[in-house]
C-alpha atoms as a PDB file:
ATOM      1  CA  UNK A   1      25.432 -12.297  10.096  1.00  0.00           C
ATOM      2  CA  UNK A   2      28.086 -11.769   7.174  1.00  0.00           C
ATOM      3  CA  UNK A   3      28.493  -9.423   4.701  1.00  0.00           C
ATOM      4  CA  UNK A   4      27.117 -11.703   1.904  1.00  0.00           C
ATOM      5  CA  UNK A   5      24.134 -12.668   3.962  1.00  0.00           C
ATOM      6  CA  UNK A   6      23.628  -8.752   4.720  1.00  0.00           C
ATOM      7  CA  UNK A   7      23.154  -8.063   1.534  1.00  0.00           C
ATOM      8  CA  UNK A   8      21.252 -10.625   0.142  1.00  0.00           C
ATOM      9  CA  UNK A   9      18.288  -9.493   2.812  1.00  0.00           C
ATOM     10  CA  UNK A  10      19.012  -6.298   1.674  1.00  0.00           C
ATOM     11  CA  UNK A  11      17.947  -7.031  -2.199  1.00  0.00           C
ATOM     12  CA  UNK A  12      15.153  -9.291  -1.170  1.00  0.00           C
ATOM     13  CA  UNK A  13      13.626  -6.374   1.076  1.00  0.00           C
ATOM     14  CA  UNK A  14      14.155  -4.321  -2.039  1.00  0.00           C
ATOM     15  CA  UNK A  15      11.593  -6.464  -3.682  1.00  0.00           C
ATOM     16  CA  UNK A  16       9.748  -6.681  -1.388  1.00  0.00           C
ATOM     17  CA  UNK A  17       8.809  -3.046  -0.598  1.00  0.00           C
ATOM     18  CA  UNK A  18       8.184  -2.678  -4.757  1.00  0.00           C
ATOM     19  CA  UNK A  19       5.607  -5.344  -3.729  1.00  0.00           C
ATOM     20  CA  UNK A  20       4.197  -3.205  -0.937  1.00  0.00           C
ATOM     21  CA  UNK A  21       4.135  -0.110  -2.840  1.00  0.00           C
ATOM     22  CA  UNK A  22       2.183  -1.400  -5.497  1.00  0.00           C
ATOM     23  CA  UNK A  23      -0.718  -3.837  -2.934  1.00  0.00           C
ATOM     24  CA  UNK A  24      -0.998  -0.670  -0.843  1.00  0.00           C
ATOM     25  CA  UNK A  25      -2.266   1.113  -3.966  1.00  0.00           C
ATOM     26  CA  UNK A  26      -4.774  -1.392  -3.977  1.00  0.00           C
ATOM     27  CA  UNK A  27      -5.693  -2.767  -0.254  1.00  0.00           C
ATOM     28  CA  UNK A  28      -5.649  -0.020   2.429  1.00  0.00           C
ATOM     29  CA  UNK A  29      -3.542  -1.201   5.667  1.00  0.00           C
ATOM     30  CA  UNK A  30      -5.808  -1.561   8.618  1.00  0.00           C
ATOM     31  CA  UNK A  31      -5.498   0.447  10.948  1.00  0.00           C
ATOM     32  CA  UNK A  32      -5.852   4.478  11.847  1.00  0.00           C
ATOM     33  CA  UNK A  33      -8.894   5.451   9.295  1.00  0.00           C
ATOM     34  CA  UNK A  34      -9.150   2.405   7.173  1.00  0.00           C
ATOM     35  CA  UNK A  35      -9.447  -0.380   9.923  1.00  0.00           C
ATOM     36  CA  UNK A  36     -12.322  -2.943   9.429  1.00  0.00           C
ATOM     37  CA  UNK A  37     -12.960  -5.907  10.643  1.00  0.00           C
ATOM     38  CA  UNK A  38     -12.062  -7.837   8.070  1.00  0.00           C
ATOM     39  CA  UNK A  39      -8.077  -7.462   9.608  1.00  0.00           C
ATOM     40  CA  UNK A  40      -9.234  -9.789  12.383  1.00  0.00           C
ATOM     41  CA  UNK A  41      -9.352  -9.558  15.949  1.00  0.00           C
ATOM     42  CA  UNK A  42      -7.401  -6.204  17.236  1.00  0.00           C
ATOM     43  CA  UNK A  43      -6.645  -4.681  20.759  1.00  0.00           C
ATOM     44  CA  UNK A  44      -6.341  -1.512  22.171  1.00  0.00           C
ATOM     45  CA  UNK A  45      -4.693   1.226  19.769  1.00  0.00           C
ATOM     46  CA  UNK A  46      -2.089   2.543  22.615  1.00  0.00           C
ATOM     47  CA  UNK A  47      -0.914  -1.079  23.283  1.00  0.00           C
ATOM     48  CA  UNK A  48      -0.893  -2.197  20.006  1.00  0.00           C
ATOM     49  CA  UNK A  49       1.497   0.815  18.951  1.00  0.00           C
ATOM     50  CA  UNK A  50       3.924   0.003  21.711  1.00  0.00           C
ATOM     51  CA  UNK A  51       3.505  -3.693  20.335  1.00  0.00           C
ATOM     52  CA  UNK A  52       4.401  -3.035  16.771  1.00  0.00           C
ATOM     53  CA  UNK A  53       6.812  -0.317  17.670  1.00  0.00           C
ATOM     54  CA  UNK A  54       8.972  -1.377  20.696  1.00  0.00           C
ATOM     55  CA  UNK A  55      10.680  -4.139  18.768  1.00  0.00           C
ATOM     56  CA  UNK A  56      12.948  -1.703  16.820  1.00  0.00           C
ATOM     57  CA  UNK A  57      14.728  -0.793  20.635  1.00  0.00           C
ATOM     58  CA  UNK A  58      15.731  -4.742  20.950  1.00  0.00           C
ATOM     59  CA  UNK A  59      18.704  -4.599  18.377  1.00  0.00           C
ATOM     60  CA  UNK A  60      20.312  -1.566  19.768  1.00  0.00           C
ATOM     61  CA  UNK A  61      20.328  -2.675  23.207  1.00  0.00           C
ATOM     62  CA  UNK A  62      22.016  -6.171  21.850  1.00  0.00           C
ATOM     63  CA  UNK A  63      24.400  -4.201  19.743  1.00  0.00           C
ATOM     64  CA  UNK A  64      25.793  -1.910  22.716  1.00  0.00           C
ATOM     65  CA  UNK A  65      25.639  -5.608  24.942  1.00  0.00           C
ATOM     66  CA  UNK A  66      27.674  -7.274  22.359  1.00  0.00           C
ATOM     67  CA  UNK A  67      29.622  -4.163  20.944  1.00  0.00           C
ATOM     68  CA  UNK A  68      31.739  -1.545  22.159  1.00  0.00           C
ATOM     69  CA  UNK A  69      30.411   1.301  20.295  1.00  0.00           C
ATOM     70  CA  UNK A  70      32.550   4.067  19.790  1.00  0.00           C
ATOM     71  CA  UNK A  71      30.788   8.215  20.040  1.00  0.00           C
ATOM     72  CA  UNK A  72      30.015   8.118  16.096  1.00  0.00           C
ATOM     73  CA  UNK A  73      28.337   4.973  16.203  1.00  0.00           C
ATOM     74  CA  UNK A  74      26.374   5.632  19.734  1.00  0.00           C
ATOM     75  CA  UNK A  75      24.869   9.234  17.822  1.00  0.00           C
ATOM     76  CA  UNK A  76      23.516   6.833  14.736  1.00  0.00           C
ATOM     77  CA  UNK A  77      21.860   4.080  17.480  1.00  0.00           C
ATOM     78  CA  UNK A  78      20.993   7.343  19.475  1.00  0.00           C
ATOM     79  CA  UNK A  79      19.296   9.407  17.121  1.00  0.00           C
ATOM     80  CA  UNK A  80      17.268   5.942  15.541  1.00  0.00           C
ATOM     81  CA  UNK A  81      16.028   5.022  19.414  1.00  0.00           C
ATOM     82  CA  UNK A  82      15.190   8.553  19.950  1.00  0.00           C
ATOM     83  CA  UNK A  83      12.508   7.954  17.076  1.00  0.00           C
ATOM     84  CA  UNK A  84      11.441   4.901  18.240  1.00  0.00           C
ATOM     85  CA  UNK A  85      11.041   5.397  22.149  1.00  0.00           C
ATOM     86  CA  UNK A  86       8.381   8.271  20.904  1.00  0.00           C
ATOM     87  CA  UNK A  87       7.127   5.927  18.574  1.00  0.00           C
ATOM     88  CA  UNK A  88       6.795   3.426  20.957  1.00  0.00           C
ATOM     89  CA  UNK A  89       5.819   5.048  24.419  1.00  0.00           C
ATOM     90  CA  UNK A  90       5.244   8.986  23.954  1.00  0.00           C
ATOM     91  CA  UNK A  91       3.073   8.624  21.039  1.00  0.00           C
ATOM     92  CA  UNK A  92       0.698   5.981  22.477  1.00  0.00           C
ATOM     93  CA  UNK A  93       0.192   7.708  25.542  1.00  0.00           C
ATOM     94  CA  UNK A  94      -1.001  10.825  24.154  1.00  0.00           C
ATOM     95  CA  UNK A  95      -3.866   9.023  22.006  1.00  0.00           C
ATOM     96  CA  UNK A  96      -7.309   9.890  22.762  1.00  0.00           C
ATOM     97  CA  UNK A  97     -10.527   8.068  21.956  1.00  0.00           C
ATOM     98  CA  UNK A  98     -10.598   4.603  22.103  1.00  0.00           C
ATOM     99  CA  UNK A  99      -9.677   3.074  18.733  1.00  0.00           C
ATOM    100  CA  UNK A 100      -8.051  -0.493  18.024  1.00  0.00           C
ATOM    101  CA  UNK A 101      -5.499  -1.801  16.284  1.00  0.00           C
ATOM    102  CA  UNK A 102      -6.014  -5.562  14.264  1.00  0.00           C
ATOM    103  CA  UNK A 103      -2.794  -8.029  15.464  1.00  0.00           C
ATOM    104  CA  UNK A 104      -2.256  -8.640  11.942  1.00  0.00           C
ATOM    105  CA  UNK A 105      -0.973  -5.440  11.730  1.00  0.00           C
ATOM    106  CA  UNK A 106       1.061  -5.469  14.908  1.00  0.00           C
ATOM    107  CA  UNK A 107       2.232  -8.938  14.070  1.00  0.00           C
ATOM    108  CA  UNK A 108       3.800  -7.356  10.517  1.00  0.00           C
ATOM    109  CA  UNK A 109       4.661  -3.885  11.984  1.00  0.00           C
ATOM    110  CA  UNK A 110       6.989  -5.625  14.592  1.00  0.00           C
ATOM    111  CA  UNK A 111       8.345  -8.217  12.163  1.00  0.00           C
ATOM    112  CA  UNK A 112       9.400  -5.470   9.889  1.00  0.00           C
ATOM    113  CA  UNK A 113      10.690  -2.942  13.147  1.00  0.00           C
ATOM    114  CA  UNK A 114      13.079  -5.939  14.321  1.00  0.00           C
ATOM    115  CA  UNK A 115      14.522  -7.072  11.068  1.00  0.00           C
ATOM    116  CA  UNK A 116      15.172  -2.985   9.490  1.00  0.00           C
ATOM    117  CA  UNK A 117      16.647  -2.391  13.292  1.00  0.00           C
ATOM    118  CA  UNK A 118      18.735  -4.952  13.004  1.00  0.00           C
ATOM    119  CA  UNK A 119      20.284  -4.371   9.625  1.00  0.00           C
ATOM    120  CA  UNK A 120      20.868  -0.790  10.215  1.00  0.00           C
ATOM    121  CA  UNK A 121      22.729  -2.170  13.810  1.00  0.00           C
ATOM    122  CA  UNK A 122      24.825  -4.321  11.554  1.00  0.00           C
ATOM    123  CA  UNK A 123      25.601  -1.522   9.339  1.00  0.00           C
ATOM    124  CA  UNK A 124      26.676   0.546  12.156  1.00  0.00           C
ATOM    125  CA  UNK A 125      28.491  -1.805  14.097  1.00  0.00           C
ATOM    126  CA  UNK A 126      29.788  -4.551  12.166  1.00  0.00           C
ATOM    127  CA  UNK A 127      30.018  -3.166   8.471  1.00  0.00           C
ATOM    128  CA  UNK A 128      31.149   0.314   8.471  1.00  0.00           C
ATOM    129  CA  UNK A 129      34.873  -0.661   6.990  1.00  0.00           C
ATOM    130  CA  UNK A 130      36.579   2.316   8.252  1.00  0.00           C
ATOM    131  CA  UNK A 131      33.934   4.890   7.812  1.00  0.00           C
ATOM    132  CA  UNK A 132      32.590   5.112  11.589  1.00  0.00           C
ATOM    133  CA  UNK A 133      35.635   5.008  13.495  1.00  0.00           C
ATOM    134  CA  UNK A 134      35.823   9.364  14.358  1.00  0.00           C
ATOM    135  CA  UNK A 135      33.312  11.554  15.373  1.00  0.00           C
ATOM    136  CA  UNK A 136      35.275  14.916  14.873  1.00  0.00           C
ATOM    137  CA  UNK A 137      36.184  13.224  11.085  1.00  0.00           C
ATOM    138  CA  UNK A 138      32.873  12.347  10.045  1.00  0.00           C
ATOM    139  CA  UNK A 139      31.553  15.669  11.329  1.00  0.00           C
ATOM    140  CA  UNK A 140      34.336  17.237   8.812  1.00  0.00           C
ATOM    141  CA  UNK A 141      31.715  16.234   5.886  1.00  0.00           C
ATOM    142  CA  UNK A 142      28.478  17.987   4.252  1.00  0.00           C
ATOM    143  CA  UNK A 143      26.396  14.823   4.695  1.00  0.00           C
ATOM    144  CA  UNK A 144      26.966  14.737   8.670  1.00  0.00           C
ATOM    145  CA  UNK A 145      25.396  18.077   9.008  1.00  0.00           C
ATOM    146  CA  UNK A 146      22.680  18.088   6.270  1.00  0.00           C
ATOM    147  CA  UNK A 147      22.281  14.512   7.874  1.00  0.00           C
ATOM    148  CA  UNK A 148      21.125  16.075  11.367  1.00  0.00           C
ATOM    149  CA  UNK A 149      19.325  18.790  10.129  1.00  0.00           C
ATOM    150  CA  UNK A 150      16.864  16.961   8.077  1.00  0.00           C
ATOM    151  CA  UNK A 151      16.386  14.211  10.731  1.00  0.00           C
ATOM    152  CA  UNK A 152      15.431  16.899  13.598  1.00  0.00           C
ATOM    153  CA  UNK A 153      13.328  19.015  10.993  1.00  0.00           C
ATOM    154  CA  UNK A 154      11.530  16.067  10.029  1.00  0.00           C
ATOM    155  CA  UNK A 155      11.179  14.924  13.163  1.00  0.00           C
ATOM    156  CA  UNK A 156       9.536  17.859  14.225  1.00  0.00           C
ATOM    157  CA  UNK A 157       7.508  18.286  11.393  1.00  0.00           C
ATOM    158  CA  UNK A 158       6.400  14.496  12.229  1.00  0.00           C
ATOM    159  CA  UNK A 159       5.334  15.437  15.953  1.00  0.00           C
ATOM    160  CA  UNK A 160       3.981  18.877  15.138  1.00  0.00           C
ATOM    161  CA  UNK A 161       1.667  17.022  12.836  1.00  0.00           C
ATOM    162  CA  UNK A 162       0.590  14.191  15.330  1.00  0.00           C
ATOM    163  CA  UNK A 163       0.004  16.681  17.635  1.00  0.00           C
ATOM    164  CA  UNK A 164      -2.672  18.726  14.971  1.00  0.00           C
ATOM    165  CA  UNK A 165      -4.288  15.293  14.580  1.00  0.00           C
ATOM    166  CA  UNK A 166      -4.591  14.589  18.278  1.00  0.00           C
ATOM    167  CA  UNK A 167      -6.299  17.885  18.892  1.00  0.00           C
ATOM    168  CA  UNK A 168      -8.574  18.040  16.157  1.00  0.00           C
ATOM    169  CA  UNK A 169     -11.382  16.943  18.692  1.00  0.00           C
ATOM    170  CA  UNK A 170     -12.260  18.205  21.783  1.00  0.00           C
ATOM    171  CA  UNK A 171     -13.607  15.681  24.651  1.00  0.00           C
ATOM    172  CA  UNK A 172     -16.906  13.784  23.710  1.00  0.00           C
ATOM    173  CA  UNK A 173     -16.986  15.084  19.904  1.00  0.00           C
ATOM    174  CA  UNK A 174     -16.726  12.333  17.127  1.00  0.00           C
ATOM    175  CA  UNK A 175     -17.112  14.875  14.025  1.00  0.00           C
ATOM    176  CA  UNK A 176     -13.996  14.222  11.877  1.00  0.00           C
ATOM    177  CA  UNK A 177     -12.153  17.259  10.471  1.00  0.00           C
ATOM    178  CA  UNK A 178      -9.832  18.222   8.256  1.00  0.00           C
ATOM    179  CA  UNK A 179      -6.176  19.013   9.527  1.00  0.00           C
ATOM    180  CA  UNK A 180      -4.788  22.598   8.873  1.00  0.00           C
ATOM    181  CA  UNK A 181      -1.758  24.491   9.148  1.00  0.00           C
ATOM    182  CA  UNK A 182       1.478  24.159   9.517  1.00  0.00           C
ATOM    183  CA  UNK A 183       2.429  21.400   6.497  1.00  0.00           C
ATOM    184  CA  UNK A 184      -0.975  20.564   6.278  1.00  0.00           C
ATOM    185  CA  UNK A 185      -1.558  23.628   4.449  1.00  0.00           C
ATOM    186  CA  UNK A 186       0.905  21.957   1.712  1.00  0.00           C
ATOM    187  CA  UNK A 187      -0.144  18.088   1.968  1.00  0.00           C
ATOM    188  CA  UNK A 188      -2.704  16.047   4.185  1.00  0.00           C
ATOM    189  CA  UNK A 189      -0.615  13.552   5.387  1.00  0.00           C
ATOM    190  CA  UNK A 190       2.006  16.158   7.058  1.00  0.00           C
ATOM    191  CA  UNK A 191       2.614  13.419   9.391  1.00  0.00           C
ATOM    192  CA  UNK A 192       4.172  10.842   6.587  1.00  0.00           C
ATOM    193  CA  UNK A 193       6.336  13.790   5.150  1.00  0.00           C
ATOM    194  CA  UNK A 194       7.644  14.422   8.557  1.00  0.00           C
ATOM    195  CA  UNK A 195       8.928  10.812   8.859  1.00  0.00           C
ATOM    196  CA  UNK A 196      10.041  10.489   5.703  1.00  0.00           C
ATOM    197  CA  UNK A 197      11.767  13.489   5.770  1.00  0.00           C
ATOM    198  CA  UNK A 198      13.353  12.217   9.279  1.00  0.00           C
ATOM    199  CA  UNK A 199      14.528   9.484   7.729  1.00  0.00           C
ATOM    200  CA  UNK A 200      15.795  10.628   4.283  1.00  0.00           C
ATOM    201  CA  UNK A 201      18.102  12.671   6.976  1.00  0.00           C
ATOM    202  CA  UNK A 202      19.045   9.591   8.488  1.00  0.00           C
ATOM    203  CA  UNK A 203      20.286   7.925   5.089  1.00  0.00           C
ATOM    204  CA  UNK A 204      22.599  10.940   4.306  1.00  0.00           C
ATOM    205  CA  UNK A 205      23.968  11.043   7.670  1.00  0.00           C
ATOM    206  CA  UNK A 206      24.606   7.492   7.794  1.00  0.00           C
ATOM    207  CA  UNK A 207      25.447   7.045   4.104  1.00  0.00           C
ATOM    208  CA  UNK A 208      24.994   3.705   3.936  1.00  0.00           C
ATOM    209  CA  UNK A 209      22.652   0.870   2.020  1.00  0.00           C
ATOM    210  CA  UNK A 210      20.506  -0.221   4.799  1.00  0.00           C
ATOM    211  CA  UNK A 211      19.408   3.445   6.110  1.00  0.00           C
ATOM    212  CA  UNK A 212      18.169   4.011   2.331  1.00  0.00           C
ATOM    213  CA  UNK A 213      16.821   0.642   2.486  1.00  0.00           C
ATOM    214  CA  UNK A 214      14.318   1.980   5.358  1.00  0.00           C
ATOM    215  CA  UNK A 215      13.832   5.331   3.109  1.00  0.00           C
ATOM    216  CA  UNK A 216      12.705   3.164   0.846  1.00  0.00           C
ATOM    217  CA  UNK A 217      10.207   1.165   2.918  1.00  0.00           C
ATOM    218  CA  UNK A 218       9.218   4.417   4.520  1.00  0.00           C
ATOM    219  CA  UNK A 219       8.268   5.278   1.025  1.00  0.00           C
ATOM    220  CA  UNK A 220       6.639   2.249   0.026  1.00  0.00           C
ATOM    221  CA  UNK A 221       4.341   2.503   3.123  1.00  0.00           C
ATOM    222  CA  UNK A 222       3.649   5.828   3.588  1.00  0.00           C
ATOM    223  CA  UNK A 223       3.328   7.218  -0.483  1.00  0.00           C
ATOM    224  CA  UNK A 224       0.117   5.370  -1.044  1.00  0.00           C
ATOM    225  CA  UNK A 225      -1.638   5.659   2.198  1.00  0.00           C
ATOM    226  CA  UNK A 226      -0.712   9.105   2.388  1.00  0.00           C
ATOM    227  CA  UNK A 227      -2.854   8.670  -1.424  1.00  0.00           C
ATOM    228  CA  UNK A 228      -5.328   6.659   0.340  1.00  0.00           C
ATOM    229  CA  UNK A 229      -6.178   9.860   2.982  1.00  0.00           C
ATOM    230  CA  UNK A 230      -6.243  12.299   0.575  1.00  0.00           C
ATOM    231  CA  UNK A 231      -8.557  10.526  -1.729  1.00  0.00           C
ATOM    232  CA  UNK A 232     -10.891   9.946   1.314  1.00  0.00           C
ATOM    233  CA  UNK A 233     -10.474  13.460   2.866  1.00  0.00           C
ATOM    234  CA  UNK A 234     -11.530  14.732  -0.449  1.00  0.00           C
ATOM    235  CA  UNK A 235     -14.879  12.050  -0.645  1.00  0.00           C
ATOM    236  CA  UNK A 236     -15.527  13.480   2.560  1.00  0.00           C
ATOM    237  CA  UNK A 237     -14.714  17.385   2.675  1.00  0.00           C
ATOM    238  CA  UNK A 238     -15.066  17.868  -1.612  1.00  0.00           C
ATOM    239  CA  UNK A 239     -12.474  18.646  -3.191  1.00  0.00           C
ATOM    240  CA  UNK A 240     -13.132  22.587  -2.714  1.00  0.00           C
ATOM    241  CA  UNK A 241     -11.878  22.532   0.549  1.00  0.00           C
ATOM    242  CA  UNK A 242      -9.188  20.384   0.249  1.00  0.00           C
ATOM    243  CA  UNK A 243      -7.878  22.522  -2.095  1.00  0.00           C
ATOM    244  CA  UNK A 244      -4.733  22.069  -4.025  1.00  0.00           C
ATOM    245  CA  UNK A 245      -3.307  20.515  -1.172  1.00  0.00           C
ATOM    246  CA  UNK A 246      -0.881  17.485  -2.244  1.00  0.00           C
ATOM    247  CA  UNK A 247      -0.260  13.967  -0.953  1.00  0.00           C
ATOM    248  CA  UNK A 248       2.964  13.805   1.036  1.00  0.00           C
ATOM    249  CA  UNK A 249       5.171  16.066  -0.763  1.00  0.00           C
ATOM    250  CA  UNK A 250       4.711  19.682  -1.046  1.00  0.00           C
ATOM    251  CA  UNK A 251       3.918  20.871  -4.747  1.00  0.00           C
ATOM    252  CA  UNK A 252       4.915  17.675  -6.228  1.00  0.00           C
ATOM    253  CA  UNK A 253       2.724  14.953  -5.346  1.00  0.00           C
END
């Protein structure tokens, strides 16, 4: 891949997640509370997220085969894997119940987890210019710090959450409730601002186009499902107990 070529996949993702923004306003993605069968045949939830999600590890295992990444550049591929092996293996394991996932959206989750992993490997590796050649440097600067903190803060706010949801139930009950405290006192999708708020992190640390590229598609994904649940948590619980609870973002929307 060159530099032009880079880009040019860059802009047309751009467009692409506008796209997605706006049809997710409009068709809920199938799977979690809004799958039906009209996504086609689907599998077992805990293999389908190691399906979709796995895919993101292939890049950074080529790029340290093909590369010699120096300590600046193995923290970046570091702290992205670290996401992604929960993702892909901790996070499926701890499931409970016995939901499914459609292929369809495996199919598109893994399409999408290869080609953003491998853009922000070639923006690590084989487009930095000089910017990621010293650790101590780059650690010299605001954005490295602010960078880190973010990512681990959402990060935890992003398990903390998954770990309300998982234990909302207790063996053999299929009532749904609604998730409290923590950041789900602020929004209901405490889960979504947890990732996006791990990867916002990311995009400062790493300063570069393709880490706010995946911001972006974070956004595009996440902003209107994270719409979606609170429009069907309040159909289901009125809007009383909701409350003034927001979407994704605390006080804003």
């Amino acid at each position: 891949m060159d530099i032009s070529t880079y880009h040019l996949i860059l802009w047309i993702m751009a467009v692409m997640g506008l796209f997605v923004f706006i049809a997710l306003y409009f068709v809920d993605a199938g799977y979690g509370k809004f799958r039906t069968n009209r996504w086609g045949y689907s599998i077992d939830n805990k293999i389908g997220w190691v399906l979709m999600e796995a895919p993101a590890l292939v890049p950074i295992i080529v790029a340290n085969v093909m590369f010699t990444p120096n300590r600046l550049q193995l923290l970046f591929m570091g702290l992205y894997a670290l996401h992604y092996v929960y993702r892909s293996f901790i996070f499926p394991s701890l499931l409970k119940g016995k939901s499914r996932m459609p292929l369809a959206i495996i199919a598109m989750g893994a399409g999408f987890n290869t080609m953003n992993s491998s853009l922000l490997c070639a923006s690590i590796v084989l487009f930095p210019k000089d910017t990621y050649t010293d650790l101590c440097h780059y650690a010299q600067h605001w954005y490295f710090w602010v960078g880190i903190v973010l990512f681990f803060l959402g990060m935890y706010t992003h398990m903390k959450a998954d770990h309300t949801i998982r234990n909302l139930r207790k063996p053999g009950d299929t009532n749904h409730y609604l998730p409290k405290g923590g950041m789900f006192d602020y929004v209901t999708s405490a889960n979504y601002l947890g990732e996006l708020l791990e990867w916002t992190g990311f995009a400062i640390l790493l300063c570069n186009p393709a880490a706010w590229m995946f911001v972006w598609w974070t956004a595009a994904n996440l902003v209107p499902r994270a719409h979606a649940i609170n429009q069907k948590y309040r159909a289901e619980f009125g809007n009383e107990q909701v409350g003034k609870r927001k979407r994704i973002i605390p006080f804003i929307y």
